[in-house]
PDB file of N, CA and C in Angstrom:
ATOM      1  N   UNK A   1       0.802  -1.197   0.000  1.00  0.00           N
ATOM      2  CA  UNK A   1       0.000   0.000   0.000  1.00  0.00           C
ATOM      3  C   UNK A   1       0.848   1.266   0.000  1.00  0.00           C
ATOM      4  N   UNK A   2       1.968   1.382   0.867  1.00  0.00           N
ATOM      5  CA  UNK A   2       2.446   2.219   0.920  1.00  0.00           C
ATOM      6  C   UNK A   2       4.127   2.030   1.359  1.00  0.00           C
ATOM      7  N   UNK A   3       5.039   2.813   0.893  1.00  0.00           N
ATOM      8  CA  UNK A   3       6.561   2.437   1.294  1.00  0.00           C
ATOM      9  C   UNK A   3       7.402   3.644   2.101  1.00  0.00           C
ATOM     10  N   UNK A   4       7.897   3.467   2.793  1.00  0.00           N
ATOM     11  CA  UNK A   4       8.801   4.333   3.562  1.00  0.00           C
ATOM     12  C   UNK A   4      10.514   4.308   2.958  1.00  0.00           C
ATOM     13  N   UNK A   5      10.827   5.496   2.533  1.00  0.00           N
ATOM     14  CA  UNK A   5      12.080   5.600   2.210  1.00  0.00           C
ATOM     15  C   UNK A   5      13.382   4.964   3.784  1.00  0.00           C
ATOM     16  N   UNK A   6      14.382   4.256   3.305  1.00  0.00           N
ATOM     17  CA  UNK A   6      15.646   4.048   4.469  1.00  0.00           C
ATOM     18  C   UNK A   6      15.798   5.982   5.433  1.00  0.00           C
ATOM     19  N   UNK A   7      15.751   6.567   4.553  1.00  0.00           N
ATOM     20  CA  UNK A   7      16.015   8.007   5.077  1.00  0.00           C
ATOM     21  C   UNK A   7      14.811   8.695   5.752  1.00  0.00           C
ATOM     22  N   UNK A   8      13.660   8.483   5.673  1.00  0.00           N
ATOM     23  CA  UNK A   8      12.493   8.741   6.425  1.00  0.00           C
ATOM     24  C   UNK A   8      12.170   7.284   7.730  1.00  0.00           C
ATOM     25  N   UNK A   9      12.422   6.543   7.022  1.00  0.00           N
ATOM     26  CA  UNK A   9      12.588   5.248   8.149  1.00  0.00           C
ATOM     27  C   UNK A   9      13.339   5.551   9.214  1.00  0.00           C
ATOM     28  N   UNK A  10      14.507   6.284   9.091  1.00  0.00           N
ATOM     29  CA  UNK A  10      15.409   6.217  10.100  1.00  0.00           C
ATOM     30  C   UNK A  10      15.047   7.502  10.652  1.00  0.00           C
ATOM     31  N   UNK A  11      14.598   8.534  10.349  1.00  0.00           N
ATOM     32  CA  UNK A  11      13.415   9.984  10.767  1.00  0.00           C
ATOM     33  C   UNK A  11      12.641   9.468  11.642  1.00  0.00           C
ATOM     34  N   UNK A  12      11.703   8.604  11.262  1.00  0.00           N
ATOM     35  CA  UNK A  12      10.677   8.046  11.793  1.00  0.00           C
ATOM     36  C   UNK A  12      10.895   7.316  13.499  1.00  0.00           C
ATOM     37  N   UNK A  13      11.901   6.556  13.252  1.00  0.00           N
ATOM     38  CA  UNK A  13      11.920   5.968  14.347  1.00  0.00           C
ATOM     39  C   UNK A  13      12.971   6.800  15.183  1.00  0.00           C
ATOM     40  N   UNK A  14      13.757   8.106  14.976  1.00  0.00           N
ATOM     41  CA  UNK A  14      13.859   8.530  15.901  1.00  0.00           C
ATOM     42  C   UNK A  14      12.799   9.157  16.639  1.00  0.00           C
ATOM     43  N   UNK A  15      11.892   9.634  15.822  1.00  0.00           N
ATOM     44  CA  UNK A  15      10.983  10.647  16.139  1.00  0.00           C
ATOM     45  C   UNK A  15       9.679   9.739  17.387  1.00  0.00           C
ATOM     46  N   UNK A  16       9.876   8.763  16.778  1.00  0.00           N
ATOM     47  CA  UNK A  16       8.989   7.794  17.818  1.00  0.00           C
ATOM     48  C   UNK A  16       9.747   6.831  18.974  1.00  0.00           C
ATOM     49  N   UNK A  17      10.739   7.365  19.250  1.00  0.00           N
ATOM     50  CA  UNK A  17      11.771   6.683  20.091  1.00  0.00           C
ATOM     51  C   UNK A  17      11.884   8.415  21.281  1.00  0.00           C
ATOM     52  N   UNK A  18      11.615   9.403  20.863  1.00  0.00           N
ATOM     53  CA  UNK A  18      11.527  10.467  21.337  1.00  0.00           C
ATOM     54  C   UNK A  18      10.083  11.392  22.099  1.00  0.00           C
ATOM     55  N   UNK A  19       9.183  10.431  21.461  1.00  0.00           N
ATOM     56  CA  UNK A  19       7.450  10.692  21.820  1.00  0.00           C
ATOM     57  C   UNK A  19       7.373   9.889  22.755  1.00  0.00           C
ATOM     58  N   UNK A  20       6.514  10.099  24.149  1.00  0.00           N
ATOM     59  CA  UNK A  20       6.323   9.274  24.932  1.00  0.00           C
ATOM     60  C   UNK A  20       4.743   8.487  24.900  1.00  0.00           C
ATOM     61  N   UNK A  21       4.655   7.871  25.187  1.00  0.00           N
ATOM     62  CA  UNK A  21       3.302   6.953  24.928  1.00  0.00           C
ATOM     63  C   UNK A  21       3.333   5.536  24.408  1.00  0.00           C
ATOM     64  N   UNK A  22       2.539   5.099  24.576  1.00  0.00           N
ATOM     65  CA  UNK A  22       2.642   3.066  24.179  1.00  0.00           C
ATOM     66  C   UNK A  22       1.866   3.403  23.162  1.00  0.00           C
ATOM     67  N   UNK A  23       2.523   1.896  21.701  1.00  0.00           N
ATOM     68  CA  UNK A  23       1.465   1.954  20.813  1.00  0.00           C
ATOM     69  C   UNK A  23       1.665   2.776  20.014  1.00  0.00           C
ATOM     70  N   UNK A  24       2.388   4.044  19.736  1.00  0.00           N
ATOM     71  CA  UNK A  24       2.492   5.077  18.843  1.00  0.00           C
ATOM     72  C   UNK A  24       3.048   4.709  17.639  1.00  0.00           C
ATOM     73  N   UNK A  25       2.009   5.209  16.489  1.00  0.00           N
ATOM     74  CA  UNK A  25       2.264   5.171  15.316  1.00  0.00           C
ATOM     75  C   UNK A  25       2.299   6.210  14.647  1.00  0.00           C
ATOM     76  N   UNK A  26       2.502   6.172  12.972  1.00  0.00           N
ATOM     77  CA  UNK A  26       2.212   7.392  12.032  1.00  0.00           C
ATOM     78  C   UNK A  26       1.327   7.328  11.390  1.00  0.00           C
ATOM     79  N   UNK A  27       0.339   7.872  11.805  1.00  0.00           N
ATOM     80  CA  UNK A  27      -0.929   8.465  10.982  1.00  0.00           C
ATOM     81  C   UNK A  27      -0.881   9.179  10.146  1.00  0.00           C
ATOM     82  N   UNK A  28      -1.191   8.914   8.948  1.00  0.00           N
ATOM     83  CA  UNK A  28      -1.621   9.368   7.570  1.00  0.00           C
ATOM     84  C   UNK A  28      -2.921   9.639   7.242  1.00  0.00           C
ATOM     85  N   UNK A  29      -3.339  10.824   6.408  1.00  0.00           N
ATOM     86  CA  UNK A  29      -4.519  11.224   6.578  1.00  0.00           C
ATOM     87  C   UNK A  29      -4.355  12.525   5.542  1.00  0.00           C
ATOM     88  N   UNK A  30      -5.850  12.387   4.896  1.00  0.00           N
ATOM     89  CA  UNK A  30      -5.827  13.720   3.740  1.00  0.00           C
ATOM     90  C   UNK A  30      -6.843  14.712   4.422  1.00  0.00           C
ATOM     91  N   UNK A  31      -6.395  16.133   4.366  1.00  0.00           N
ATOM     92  CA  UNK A  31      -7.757  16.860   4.582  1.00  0.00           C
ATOM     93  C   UNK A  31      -8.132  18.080   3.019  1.00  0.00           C
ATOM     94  N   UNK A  32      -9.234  18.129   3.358  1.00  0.00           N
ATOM     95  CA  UNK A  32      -9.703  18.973   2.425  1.00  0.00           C
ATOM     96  C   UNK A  32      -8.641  20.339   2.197  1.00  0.00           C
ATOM     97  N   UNK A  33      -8.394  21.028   0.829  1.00  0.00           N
ATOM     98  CA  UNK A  33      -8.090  22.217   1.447  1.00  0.00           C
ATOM     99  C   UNK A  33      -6.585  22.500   0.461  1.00  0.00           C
ATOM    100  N   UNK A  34      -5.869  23.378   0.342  1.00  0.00           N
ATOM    101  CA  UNK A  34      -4.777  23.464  -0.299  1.00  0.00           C
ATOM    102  C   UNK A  34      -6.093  24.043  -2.088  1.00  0.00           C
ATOM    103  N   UNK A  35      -4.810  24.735  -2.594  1.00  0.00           N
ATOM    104  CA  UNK A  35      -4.890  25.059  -3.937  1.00  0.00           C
ATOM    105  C   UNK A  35      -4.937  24.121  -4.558  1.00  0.00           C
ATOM    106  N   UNK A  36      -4.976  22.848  -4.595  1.00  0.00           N
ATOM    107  CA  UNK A  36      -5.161  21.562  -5.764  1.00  0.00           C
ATOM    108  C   UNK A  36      -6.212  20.853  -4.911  1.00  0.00           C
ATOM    109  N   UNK A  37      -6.547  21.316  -3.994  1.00  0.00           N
ATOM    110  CA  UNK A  37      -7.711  20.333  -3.280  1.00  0.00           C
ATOM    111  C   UNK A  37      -7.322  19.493  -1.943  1.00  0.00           C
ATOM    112  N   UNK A  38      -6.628  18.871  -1.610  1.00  0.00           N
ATOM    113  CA  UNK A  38      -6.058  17.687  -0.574  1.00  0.00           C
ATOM    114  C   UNK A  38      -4.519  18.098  -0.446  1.00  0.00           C
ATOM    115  N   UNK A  39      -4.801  18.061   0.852  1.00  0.00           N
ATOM    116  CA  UNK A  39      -3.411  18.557   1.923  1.00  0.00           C
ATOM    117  C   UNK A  39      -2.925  17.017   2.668  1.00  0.00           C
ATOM    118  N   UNK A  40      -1.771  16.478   2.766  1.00  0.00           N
ATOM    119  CA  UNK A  40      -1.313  15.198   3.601  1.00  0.00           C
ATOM    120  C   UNK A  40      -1.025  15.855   4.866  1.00  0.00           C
ATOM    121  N   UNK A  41      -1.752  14.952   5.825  1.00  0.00           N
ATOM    122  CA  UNK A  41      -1.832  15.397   7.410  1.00  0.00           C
ATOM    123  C   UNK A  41      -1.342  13.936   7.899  1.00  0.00           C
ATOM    124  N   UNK A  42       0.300  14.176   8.561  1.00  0.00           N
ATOM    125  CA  UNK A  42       0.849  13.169   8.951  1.00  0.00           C
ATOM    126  C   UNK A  42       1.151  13.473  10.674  1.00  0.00           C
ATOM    127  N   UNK A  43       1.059  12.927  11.675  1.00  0.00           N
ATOM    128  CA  UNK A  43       1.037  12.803  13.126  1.00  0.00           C
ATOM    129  C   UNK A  43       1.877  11.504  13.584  1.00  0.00           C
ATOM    130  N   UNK A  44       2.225  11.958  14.519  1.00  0.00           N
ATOM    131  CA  UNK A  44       2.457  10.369  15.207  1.00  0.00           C
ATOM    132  C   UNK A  44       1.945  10.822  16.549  1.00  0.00           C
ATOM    133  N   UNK A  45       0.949   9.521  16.917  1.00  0.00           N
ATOM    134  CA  UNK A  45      -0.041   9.289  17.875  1.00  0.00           C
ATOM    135  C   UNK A  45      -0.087   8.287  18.429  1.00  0.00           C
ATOM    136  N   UNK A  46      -1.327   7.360  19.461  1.00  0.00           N
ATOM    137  CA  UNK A  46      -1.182   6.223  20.014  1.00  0.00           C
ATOM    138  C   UNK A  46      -2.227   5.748  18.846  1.00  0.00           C
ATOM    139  N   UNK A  47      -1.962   4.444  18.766  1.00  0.00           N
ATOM    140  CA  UNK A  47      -2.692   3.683  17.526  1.00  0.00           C
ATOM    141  C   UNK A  47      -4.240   4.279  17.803  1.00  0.00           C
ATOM    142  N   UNK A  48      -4.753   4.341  16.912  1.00  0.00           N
ATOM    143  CA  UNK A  48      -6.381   4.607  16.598  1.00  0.00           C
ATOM    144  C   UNK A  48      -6.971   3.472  16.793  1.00  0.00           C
ATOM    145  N   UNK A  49      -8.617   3.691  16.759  1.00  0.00           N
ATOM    146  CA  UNK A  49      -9.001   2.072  17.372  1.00  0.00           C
ATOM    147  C   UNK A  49      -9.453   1.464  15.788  1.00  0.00           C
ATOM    148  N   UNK A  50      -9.331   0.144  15.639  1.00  0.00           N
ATOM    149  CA  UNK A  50      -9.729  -0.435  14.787  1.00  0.00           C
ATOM    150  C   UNK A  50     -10.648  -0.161  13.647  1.00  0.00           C
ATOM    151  N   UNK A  51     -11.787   0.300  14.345  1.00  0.00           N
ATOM    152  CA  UNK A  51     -12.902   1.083  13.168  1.00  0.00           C
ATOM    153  C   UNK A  51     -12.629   2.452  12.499  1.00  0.00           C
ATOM    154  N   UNK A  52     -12.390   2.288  11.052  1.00  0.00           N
ATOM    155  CA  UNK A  52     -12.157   3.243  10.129  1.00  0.00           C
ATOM    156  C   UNK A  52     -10.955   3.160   9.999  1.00  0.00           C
ATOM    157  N   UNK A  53      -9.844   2.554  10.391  1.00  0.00           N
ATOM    158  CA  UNK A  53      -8.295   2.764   9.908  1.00  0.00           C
ATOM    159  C   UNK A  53      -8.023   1.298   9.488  1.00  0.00           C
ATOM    160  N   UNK A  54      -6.943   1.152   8.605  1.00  0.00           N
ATOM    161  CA  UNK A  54      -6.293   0.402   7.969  1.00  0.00           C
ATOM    162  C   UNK A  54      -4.799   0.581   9.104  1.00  0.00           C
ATOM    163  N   UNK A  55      -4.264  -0.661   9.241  1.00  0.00           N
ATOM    164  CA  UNK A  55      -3.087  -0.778  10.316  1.00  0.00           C
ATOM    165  C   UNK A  55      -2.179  -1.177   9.424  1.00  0.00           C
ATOM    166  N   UNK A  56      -1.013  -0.731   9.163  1.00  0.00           N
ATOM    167  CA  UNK A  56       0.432  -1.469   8.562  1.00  0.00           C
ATOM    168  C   UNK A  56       1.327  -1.762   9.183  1.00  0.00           C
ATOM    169  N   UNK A  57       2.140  -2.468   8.956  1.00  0.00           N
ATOM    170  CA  UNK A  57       3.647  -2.440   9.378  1.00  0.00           C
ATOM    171  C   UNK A  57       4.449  -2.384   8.223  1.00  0.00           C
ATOM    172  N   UNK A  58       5.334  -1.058   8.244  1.00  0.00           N
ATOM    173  CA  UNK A  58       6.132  -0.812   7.419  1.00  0.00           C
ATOM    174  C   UNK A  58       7.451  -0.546   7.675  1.00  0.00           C
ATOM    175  N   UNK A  59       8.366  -1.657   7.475  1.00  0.00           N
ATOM    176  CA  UNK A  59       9.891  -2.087   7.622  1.00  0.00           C
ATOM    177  C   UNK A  59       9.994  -1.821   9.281  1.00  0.00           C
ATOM    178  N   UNK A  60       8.780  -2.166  10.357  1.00  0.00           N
ATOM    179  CA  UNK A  60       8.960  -2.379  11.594  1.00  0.00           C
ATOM    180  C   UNK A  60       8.173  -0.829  11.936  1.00  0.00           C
ATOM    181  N   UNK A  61       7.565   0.132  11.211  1.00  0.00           N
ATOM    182  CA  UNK A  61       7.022   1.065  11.854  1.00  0.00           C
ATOM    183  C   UNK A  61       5.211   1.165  11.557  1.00  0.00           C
ATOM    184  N   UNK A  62       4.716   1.258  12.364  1.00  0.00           N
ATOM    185  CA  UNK A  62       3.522   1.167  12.537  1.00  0.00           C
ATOM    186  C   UNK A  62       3.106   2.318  11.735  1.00  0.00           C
ATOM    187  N   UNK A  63       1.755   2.094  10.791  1.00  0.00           N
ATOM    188  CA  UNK A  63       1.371   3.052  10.219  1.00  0.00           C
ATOM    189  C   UNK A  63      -0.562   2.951   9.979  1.00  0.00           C
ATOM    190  N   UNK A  64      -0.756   4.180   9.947  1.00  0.00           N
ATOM    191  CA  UNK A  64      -2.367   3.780  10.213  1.00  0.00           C
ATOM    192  C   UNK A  64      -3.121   4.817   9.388  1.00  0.00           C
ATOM    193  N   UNK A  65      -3.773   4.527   8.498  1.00  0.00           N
ATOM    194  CA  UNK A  65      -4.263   5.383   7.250  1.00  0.00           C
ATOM    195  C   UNK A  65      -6.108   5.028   7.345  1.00  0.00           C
ATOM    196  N   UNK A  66      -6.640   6.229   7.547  1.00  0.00           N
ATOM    197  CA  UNK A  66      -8.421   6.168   7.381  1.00  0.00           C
ATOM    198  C   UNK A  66      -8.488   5.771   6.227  1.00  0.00           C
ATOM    199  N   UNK A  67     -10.071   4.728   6.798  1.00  0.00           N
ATOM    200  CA  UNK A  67     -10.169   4.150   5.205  1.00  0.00           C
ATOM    201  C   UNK A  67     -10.912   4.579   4.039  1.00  0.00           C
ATOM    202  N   UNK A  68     -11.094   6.516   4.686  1.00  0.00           N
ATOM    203  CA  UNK A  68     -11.744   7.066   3.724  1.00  0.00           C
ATOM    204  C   UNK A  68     -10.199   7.800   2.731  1.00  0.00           C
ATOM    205  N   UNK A  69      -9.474   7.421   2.852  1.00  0.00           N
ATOM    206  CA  UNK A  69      -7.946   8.776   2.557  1.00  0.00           C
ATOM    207  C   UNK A  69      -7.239   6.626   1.601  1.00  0.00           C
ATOM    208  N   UNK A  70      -7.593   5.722   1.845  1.00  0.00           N
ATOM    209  CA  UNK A  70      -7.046   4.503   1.080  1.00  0.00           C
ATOM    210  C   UNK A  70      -6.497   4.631  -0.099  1.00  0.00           C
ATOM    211  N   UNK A  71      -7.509   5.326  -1.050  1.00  0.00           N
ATOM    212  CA  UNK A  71      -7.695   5.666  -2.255  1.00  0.00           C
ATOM    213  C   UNK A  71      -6.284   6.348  -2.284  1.00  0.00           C
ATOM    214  N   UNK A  72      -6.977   7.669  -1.936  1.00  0.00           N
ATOM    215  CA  UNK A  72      -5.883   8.695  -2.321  1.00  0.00           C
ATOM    216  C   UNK A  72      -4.767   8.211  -1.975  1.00  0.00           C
ATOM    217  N   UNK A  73      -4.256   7.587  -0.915  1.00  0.00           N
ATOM    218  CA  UNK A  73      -3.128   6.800  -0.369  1.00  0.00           C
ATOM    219  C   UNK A  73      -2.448   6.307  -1.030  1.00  0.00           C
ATOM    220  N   UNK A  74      -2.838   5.111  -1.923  1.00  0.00           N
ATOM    221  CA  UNK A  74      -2.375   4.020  -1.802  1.00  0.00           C
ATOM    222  C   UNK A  74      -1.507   4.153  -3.050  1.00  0.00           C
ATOM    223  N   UNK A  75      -0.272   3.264  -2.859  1.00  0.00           N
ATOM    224  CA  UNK A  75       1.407   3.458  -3.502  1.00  0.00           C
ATOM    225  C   UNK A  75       1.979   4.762  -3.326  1.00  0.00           C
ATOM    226  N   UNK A  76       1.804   5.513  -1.865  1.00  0.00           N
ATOM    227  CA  UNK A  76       2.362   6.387  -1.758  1.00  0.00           C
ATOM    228  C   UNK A  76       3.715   6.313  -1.399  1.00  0.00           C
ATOM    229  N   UNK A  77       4.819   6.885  -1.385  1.00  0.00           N
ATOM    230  CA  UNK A  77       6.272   6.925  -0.977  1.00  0.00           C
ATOM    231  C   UNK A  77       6.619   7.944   0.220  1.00  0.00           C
ATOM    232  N   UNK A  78       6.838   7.669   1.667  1.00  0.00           N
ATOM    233  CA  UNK A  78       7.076   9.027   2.399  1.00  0.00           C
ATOM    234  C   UNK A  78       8.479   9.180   2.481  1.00  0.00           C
ATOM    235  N   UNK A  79       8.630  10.319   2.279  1.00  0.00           N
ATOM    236  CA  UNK A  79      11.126  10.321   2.116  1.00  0.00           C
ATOM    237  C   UNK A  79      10.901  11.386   3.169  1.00  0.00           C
ATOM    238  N   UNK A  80      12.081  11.481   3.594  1.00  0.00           N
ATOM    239  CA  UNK A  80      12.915  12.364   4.497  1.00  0.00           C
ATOM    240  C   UNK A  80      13.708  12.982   3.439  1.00  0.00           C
ATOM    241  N   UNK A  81      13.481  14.921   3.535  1.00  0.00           N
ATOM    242  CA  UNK A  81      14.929  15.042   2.653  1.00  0.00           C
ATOM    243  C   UNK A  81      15.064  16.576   3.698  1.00  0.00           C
ATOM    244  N   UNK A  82      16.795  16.430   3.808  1.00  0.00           N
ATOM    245  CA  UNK A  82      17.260  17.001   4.631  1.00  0.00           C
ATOM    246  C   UNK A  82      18.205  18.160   3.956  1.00  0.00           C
ATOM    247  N   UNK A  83      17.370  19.269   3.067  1.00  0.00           N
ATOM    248  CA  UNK A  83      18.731  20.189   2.733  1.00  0.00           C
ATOM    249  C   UNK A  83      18.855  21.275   3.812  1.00  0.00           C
ATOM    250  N   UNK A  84      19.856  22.037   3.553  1.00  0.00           N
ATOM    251  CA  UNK A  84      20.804  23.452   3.825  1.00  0.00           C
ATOM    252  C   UNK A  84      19.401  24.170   4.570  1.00  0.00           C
ATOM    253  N   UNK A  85      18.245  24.223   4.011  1.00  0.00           N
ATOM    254  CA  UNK A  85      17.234  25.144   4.452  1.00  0.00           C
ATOM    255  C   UNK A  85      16.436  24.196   5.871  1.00  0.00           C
ATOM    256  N   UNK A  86      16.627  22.811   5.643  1.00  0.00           N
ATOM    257  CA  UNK A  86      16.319  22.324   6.524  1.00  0.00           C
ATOM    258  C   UNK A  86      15.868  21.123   6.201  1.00  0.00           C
ATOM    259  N   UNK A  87      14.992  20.092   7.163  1.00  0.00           N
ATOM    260  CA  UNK A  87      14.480  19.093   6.406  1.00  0.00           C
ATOM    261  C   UNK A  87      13.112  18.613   7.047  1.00  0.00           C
ATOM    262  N   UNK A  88      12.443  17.812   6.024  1.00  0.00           N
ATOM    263  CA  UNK A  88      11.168  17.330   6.438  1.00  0.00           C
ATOM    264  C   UNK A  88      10.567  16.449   5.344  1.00  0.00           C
ATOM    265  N   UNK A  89       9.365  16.021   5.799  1.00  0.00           N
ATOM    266  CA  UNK A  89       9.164  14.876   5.206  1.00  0.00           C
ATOM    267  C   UNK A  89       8.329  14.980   3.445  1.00  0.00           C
ATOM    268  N   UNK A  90       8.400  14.403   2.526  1.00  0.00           N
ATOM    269  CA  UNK A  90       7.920  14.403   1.190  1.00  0.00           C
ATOM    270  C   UNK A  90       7.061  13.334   0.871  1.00  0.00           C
ATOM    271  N   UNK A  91       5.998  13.454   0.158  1.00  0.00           N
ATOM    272  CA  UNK A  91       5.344  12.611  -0.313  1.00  0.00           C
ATOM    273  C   UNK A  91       4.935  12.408  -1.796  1.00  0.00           C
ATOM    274  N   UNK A  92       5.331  11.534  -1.980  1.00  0.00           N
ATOM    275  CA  UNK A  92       5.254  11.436  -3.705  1.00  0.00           C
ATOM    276  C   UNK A  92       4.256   9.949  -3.736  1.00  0.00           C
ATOM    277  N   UNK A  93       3.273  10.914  -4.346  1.00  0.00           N
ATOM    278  CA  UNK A  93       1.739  10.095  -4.885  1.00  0.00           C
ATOM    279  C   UNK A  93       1.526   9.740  -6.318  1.00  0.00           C
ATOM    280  N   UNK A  94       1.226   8.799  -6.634  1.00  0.00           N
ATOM    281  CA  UNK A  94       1.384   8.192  -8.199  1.00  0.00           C
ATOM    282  C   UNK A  94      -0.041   8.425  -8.320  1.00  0.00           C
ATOM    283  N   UNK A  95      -0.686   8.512  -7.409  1.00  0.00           N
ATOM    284  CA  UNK A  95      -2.794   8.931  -7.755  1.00  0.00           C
ATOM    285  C   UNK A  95      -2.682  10.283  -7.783  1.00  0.00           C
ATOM    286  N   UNK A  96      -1.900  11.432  -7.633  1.00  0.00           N
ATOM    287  CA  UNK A  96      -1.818  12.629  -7.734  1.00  0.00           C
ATOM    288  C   UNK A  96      -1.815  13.154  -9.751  1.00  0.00           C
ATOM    289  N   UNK A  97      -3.410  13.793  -9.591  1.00  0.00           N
ATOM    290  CA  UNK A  97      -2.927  14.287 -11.179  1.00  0.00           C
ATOM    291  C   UNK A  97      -2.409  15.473 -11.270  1.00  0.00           C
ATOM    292  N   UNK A  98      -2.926  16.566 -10.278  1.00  0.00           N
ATOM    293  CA  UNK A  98      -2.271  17.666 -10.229  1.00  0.00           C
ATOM    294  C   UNK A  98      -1.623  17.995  -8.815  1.00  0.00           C
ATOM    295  N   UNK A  99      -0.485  19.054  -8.645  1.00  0.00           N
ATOM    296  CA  UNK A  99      -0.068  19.812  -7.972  1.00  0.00           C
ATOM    297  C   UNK A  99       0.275  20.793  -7.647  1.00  0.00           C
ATOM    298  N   UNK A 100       0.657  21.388  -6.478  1.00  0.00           N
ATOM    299  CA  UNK A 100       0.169  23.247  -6.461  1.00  0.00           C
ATOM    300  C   UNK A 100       2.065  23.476  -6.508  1.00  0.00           C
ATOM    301  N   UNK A 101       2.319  24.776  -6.526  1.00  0.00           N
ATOM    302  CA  UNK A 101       3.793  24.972  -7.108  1.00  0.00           C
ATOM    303  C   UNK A 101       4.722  24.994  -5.752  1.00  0.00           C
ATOM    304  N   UNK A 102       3.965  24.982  -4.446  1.00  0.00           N
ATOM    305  CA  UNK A 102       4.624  24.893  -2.924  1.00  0.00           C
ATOM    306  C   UNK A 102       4.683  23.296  -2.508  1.00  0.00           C
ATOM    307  N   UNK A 103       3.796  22.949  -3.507  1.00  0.00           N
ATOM    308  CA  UNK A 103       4.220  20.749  -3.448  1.00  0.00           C
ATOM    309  C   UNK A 103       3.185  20.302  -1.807  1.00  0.00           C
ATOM    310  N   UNK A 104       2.617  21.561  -1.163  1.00  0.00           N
ATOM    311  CA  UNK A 104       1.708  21.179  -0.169  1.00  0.00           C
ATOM    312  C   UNK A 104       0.669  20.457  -0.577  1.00  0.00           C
ATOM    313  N   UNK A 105       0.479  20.540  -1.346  1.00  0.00           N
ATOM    314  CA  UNK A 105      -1.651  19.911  -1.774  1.00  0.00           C
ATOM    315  C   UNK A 105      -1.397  19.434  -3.073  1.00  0.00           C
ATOM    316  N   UNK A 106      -2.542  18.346  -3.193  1.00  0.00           N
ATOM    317  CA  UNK A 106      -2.528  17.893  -4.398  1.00  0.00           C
ATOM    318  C   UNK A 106      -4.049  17.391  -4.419  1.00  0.00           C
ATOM    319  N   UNK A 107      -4.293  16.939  -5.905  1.00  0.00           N
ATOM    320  CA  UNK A 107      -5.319  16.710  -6.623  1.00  0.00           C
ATOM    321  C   UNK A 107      -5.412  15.158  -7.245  1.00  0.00           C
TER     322      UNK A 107
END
C-alpha cells in the first residue's frame, strides 16, 4: 500500500523513540483544502481504534491510514529530505494528477 524511504525510516523511528506513549504510530490522513484540493496530514499518535483505519507495518514502523484517505493513499512513498534550508518529510503520490507549485496539496 504504501513504502517508507531508508532516510524517512530512520526519521521516523527517531521521532517515535523520542514521543512518549505506548502503541504510537504514524498516521496518515488527507484533509480537504490546499490550492489543488487535498493537503497530507501526517502525526504520530497512540494507535487509533480499529474502526475506520487500515493498520500497517512498514519495515517495523507502525502506520495507520483512514479508510476514507485509502484511495488517495495508496502506492504512496514518504522520504525524508534534509537540505541546507532544513528538512522534512515528502510525499510522492502516483494517484496525484495535479499539484500546487509549494508541493503542499494535491489533486
Amino acid at each position: 500500500m504504501l513504502t517508507i524511504t531508508d532516510a524517512a525510516a530512520e526519521r521516523l523511528r527517531a521521532v517515535l523513540a523520542e514521543e512518549a506513549g505506548e502503541d504510537l504510530v504514524l498516521i496518515i490522513t488527507t484533509l480537504s483544502g490546499g490550492c489543488s484540493g487535498h493537503l497530507y496530514d501526517m502525526q504520530v499518535a497512540e494507535r487509533p481504534d480499529d474502526s475506520g483505519f487500515q493498520h500497517l507495518d512498514v519495515d517495523g514502523i507502525g502506520v495507520s491510514v483512514h479508510n476514507r484517505d485509502s484511495e488517495r493513499l495508496n502506492g504512496i512513498q514518504v522520504d525524508y529530505v534534509d537540505t541546507l534550508m532544513g528538512g522534512g518529510f515528502k510525499i510522492e503520490n502516483p494517484n496525484a494528477d495535479r499539484g500546487c507549485g509549494c508541493g503542499k496539496s494535491f489533486g
